[in-house]
C-alpha atoms as a PDB file:
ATOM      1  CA  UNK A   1       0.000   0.000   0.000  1.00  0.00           C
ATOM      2  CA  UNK A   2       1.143   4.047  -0.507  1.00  0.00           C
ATOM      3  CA  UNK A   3       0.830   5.073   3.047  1.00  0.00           C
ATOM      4  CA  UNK A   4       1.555   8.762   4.175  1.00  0.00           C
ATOM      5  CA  UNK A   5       2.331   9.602   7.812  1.00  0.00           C
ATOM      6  CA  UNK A   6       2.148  13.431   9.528  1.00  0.00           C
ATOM      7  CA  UNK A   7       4.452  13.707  11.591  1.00  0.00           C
ATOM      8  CA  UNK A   8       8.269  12.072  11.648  1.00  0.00           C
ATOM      9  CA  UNK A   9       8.590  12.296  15.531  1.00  0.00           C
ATOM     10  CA  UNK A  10       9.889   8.830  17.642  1.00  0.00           C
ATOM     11  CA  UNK A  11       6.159   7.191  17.036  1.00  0.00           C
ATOM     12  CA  UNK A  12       6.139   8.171  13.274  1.00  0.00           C
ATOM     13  CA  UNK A  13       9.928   6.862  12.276  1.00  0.00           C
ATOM     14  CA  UNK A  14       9.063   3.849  14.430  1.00  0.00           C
ATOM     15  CA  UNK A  15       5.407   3.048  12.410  1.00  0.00           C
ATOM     16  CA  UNK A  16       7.554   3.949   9.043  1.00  0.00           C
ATOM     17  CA  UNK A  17      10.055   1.655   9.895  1.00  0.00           C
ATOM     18  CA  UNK A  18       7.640  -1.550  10.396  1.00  0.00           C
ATOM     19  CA  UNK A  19       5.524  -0.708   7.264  1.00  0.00           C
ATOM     20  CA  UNK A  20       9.012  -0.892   4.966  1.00  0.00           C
ATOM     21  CA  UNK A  21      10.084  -3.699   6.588  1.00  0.00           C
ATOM     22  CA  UNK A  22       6.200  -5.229   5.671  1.00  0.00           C
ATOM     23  CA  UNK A  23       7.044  -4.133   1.689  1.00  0.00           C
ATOM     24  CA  UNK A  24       4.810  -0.930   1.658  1.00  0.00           C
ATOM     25  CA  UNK A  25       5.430   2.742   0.421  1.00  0.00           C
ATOM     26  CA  UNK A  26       5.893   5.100   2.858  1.00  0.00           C
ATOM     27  CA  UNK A  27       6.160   8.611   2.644  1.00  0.00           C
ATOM     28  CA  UNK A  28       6.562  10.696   6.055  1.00  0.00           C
ATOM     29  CA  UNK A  29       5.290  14.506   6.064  1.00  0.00           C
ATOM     30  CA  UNK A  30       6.855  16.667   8.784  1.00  0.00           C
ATOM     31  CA  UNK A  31       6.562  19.912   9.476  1.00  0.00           C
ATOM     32  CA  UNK A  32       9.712  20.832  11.310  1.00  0.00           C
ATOM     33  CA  UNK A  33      12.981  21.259   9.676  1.00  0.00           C
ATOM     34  CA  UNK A  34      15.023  20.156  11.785  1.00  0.00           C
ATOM     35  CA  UNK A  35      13.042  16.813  11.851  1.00  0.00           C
ATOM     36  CA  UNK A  36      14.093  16.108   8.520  1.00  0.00           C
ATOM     37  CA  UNK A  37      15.999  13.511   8.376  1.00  0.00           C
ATOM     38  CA  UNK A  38      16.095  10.939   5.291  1.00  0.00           C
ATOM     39  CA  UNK A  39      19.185   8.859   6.599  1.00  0.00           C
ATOM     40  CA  UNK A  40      16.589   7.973   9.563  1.00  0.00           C
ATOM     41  CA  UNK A  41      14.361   5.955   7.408  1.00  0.00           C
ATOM     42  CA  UNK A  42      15.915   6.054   4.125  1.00  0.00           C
ATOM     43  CA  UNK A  43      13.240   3.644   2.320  1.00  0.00           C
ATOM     44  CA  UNK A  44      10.603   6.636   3.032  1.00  0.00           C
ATOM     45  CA  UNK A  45       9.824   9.666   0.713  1.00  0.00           C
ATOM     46  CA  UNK A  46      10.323  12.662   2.866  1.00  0.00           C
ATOM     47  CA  UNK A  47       8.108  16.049   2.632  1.00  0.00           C
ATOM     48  CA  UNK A  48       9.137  18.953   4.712  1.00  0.00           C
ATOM     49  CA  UNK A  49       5.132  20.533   4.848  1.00  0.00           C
ATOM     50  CA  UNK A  50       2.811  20.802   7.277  1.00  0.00           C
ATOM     51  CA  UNK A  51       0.126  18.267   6.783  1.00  0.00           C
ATOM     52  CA  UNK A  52      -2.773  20.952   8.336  1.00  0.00           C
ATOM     53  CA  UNK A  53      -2.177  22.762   4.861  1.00  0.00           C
ATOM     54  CA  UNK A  54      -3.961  21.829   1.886  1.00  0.00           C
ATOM     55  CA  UNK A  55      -1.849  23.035  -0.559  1.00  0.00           C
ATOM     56  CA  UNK A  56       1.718  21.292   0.296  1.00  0.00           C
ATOM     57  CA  UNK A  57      -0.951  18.159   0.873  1.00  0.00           C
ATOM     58  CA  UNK A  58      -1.802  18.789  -2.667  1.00  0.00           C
ATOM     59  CA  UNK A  59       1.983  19.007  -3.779  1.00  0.00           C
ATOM     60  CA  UNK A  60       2.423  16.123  -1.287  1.00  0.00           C
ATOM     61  CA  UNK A  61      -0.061  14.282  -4.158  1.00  0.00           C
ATOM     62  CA  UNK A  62      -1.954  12.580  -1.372  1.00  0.00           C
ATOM     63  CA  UNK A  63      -4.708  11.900  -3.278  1.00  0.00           C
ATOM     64  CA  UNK A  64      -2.847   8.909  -4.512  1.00  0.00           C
ATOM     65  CA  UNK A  65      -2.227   7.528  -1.162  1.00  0.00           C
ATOM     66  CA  UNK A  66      -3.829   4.799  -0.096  1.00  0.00           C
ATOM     67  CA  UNK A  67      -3.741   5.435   4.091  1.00  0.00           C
ATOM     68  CA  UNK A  68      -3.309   8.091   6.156  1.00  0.00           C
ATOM     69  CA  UNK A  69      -1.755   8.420   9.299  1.00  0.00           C
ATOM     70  CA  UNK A  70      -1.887  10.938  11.506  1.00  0.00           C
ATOM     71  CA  UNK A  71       1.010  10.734  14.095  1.00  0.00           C
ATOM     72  CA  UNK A  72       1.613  13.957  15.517  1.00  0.00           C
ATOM     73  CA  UNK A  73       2.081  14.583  18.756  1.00  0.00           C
ATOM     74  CA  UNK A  74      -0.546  17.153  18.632  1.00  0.00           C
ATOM     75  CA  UNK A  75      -4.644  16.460  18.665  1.00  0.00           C
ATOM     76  CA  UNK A  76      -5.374  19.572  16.562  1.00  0.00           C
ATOM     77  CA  UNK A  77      -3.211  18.807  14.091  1.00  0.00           C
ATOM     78  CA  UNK A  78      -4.092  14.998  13.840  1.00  0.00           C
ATOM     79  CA  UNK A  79      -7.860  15.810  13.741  1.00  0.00           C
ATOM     80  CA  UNK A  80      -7.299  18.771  10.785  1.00  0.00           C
ATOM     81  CA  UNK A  81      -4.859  16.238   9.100  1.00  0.00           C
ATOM     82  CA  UNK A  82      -7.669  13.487   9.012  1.00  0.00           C
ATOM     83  CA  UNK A  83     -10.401  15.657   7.703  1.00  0.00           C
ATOM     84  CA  UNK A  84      -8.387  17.255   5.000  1.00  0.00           C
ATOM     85  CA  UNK A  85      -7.210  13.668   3.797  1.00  0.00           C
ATOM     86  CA  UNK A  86     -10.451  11.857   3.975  1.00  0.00           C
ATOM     87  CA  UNK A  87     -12.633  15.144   2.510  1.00  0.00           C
ATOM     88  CA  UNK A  88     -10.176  16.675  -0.078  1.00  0.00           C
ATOM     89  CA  UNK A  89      -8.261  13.772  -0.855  1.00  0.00           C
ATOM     90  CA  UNK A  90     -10.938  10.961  -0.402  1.00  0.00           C
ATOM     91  CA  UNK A  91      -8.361   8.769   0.995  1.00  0.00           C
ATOM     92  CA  UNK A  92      -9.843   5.223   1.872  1.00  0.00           C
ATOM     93  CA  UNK A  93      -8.188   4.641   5.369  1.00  0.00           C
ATOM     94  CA  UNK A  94      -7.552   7.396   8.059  1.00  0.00           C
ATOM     95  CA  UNK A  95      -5.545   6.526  11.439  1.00  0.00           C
ATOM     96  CA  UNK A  96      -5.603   9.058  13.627  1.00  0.00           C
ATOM     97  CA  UNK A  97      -3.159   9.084  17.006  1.00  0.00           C
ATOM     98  CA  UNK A  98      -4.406  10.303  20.216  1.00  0.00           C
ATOM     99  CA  UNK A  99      -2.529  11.986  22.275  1.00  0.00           C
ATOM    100  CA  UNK A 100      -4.553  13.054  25.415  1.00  0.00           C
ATOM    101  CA  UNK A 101      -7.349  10.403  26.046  1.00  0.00           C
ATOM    102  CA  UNK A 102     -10.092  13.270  27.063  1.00  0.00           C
ATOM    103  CA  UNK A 103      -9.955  14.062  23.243  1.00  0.00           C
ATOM    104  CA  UNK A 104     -10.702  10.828  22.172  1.00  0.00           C
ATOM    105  CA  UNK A 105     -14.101  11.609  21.603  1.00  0.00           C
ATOM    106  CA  UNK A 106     -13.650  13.837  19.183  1.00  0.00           C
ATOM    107  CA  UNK A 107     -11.590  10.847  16.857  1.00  0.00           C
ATOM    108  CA  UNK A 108     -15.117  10.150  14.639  1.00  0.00           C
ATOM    109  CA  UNK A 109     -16.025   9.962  10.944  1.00  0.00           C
ATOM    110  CA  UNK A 110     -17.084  13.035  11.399  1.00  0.00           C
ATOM    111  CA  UNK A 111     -13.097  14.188  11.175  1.00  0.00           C
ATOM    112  CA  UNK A 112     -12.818  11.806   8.733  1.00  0.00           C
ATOM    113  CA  UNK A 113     -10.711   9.164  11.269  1.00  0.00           C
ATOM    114  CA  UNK A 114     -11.851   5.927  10.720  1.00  0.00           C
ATOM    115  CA  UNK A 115      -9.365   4.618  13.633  1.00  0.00           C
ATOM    116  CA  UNK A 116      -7.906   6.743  16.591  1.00  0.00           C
ATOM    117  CA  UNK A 117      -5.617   4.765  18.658  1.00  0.00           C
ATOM    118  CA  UNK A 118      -5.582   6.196  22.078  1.00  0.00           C
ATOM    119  CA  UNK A 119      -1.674   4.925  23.800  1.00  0.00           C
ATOM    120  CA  UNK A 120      -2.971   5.417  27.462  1.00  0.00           C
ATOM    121  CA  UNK A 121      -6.174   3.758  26.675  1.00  0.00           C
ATOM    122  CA  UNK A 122      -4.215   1.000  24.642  1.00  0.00           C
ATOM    123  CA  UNK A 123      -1.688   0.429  27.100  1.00  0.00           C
ATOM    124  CA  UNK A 124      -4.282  -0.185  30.255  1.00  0.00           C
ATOM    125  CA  UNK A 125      -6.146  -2.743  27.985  1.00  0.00           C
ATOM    126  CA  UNK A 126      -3.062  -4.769  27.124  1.00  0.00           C
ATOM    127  CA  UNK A 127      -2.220  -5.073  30.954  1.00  0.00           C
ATOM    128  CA  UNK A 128      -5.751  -6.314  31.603  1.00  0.00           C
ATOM    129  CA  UNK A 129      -5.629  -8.592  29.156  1.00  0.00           C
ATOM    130  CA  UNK A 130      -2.113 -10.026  30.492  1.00  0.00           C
ATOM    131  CA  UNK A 131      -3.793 -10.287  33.796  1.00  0.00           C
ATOM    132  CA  UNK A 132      -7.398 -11.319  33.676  1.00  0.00           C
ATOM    133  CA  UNK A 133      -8.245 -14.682  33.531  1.00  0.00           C
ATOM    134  CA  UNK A 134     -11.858 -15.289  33.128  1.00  0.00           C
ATOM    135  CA  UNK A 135     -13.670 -12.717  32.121  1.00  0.00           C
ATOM    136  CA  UNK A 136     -13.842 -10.245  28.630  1.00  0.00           C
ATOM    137  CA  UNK A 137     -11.323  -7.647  28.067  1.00  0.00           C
ATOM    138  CA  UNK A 138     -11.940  -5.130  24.899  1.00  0.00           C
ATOM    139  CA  UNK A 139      -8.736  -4.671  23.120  1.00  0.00           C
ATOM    140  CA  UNK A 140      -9.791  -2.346  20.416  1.00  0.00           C
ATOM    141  CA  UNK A 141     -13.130  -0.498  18.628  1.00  0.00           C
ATOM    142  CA  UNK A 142     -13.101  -0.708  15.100  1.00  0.00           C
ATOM    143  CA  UNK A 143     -15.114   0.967  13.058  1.00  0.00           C
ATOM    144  CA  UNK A 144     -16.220   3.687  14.547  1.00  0.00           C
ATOM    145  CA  UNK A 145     -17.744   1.815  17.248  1.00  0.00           C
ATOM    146  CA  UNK A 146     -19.918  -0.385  15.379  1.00  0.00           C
ATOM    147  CA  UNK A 147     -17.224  -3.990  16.665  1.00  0.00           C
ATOM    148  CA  UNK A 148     -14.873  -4.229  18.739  1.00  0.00           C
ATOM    149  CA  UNK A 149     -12.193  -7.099  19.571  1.00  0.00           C
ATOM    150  CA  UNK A 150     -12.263  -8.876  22.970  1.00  0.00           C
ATOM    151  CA  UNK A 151     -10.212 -11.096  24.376  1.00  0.00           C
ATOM    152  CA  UNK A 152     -10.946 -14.230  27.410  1.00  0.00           C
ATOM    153  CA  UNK A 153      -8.241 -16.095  29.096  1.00  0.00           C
ATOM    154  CA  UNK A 154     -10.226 -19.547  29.915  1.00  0.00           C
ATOM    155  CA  UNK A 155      -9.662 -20.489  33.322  1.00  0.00           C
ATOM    156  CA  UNK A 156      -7.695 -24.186  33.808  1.00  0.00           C
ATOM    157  CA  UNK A 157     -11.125 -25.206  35.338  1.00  0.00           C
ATOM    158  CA  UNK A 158     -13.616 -23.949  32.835  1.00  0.00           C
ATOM    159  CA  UNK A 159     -16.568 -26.421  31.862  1.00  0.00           C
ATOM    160  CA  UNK A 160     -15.725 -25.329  27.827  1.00  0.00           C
ATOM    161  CA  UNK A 161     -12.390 -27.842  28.455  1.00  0.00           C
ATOM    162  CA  UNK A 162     -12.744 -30.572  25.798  1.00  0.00           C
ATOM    163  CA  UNK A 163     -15.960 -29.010  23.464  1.00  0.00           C
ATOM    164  CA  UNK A 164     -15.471 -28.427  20.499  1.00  0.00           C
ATOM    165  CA  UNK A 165     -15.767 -24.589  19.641  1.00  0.00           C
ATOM    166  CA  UNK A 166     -19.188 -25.555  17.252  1.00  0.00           C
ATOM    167  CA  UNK A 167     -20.739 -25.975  20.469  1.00  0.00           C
ATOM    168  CA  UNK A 168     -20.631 -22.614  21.820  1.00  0.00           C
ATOM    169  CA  UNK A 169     -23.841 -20.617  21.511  1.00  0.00           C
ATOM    170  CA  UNK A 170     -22.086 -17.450  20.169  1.00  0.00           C
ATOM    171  CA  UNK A 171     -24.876 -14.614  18.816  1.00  0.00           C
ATOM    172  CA  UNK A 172     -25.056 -13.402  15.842  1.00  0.00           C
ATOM    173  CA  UNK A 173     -22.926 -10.605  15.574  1.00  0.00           C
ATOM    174  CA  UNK A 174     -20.086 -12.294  17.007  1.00  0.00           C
ATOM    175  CA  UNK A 175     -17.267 -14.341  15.983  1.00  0.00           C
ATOM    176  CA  UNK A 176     -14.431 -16.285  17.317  1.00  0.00           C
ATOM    177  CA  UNK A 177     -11.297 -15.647  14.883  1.00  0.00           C
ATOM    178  CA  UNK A 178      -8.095 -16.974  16.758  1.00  0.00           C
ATOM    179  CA  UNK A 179      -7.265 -19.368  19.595  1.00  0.00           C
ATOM    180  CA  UNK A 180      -3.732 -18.233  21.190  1.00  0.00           C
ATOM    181  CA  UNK A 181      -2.804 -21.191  22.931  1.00  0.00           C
ATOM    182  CA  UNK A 182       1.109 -22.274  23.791  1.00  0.00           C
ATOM    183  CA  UNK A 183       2.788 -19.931  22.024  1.00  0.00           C
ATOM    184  CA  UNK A 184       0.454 -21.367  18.930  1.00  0.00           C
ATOM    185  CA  UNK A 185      -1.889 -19.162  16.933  1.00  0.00           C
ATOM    186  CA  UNK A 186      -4.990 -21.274  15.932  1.00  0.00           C
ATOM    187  CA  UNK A 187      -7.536 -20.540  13.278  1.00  0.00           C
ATOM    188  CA  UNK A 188     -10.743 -22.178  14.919  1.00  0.00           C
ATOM    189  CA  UNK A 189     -11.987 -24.830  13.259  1.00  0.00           C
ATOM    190  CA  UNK A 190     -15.785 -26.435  14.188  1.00  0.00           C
ATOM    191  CA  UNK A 191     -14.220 -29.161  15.615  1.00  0.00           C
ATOM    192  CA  UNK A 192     -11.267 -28.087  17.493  1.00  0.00           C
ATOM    193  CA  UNK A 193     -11.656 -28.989  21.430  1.00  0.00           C
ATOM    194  CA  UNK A 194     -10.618 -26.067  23.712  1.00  0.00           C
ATOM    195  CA  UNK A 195      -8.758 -26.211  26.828  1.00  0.00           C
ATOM    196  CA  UNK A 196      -8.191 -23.931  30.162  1.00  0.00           C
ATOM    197  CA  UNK A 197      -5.906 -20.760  29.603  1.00  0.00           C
ATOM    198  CA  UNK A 198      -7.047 -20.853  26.250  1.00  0.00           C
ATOM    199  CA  UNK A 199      -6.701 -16.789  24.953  1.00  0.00           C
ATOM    200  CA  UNK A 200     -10.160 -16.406  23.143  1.00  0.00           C
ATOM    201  CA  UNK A 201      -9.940 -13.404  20.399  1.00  0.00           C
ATOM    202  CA  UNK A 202     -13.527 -12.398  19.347  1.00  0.00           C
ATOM    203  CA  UNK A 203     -14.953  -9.888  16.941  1.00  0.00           C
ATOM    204  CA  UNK A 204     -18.358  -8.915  18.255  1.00  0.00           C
ATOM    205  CA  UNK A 205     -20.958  -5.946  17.707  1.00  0.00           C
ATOM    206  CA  UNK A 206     -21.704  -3.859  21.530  1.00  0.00           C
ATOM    207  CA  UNK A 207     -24.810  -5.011  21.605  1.00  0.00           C
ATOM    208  CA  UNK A 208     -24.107  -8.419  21.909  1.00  0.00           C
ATOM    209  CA  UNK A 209     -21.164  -8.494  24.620  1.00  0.00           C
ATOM    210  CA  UNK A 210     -23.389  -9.518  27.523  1.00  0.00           C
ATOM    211  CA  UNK A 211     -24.524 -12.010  25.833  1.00  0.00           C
ATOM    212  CA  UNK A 212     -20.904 -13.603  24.760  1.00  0.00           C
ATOM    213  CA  UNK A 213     -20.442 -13.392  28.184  1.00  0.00           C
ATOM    214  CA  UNK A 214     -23.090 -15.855  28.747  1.00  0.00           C
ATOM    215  CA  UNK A 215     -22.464 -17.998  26.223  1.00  0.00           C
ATOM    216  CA  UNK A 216     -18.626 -18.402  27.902  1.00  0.00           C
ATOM    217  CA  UNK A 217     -20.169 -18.519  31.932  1.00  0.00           C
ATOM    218  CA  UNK A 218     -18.170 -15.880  32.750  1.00  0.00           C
ATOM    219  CA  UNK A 219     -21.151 -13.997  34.824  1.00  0.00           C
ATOM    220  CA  UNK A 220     -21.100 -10.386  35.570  1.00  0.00           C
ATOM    221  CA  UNK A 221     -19.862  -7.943  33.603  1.00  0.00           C
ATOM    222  CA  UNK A 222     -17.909  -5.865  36.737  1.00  0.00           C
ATOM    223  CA  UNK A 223     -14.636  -4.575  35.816  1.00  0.00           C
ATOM    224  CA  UNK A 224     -14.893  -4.526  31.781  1.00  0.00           C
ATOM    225  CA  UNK A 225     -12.332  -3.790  30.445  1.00  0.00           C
ATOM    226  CA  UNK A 226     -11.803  -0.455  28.112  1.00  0.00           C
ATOM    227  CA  UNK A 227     -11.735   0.395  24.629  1.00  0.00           C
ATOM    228  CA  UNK A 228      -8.276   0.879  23.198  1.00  0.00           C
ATOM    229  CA  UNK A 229      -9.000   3.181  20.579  1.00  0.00           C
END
């Protein structure tokens, strides 16, 4: 993919350097001088603009970029930077960075973000998930809110040891799409058995959570875990 990032700070070199090293084109806008710096991450086109203005986005040619990321270390800037890309530019995929987690909020389609990854929020969802056994933890929102992915840790003693996953009442709107187990990352099949300390990863609509929940016996929902973003 042709991938543009705003902003060439620690988080932006570092996201760069992982989407060469995957084979894609990168091209890093930054508006500081100084922050220039194209023996950093040489396989990246570099742009010295700032990425609020539409006309060095324009020289920038970002209307033949496929994603957008907005990496700045400022929430202003991230938010103008995703509504000038997704409006004027009609690019497909916006992912916006957010800085302070009280702005998060604001990170909708209606700024043209179609992800905002909140660190903080990200962060205190990853340790719950290291350290809950038994019960859901939401890893991320996708979409805009309309799915999110959970995670369950089975506990050794859980009555789901030795069924095979086609005979767990899931609802509609969710799905099971990866058993972490061992070190081993398994695509469910309708007959695989699970096991205790089984990591469930689920894709699954808000409205539907509780009832997951249910269909796992994990009982009440106290101490959910958080959106990441």
């Amino acid at each position: 993919m042709r991938i543009a990032i705003a902003g060439a700070g620690a988080v932006g070199r570092a996201i760069a350097g992982e989407l060469l090293i995957s084979g894609h084109s990168v091209m890093l806008i930054e508006r500081k001088a100084s922050a220039v710096a194209p023996e950093a991450i040489p396989g990246a086109r570099w742009v010295h603009a700032d990425a609020c203005e539409l006309g060095r986005l324009e020289e920038a040619e970002l209307q033949n970029i496929d994603v957008m990321i907005a990496a700045t270390g400022d929430d202003k800037a991230n938010l103008v930077t995703s509504l000038l890309a997704k409006i004027e530019f009609a690019v497909q995929r916006v992912v916006a960075r957010v800085n302070d987690p009280r702005n998060e909020w604001l990170f909708d389609e209606s700024w043209g973000v179609d992800v905002a990854v909140s660190t903080p929020q990200m962060l205190a969802s990853l340790v719950e998930e290291a350290v809950t056994v038994g019960d859901l933890v939401r890893l991320m929102t996708l979409r805009q809110g309309s799915a999110n992915l959970v995670e369950v840790t089975l506990p050794d003693d859980t009555p789901l040891a030795g069924k095979p996953v086609r005979r767990i009442p899931l609802p509609r709107d969710a799905a099971l799409v990866t058993i972490l187990r061992g070190g081993r990352v398994i695509v469910p099949e309708p007959d695989d058995p699970l096991e205790g300390s089984d990591e469930l990863l689920f894709v699954t609509s808000d409205g539907v959570e509780s009832e997951l929940r249910q269909a796992l016996g994990l009982g009440s929902s106290e101490g959910y875990g958080s959106p990441a973003g």
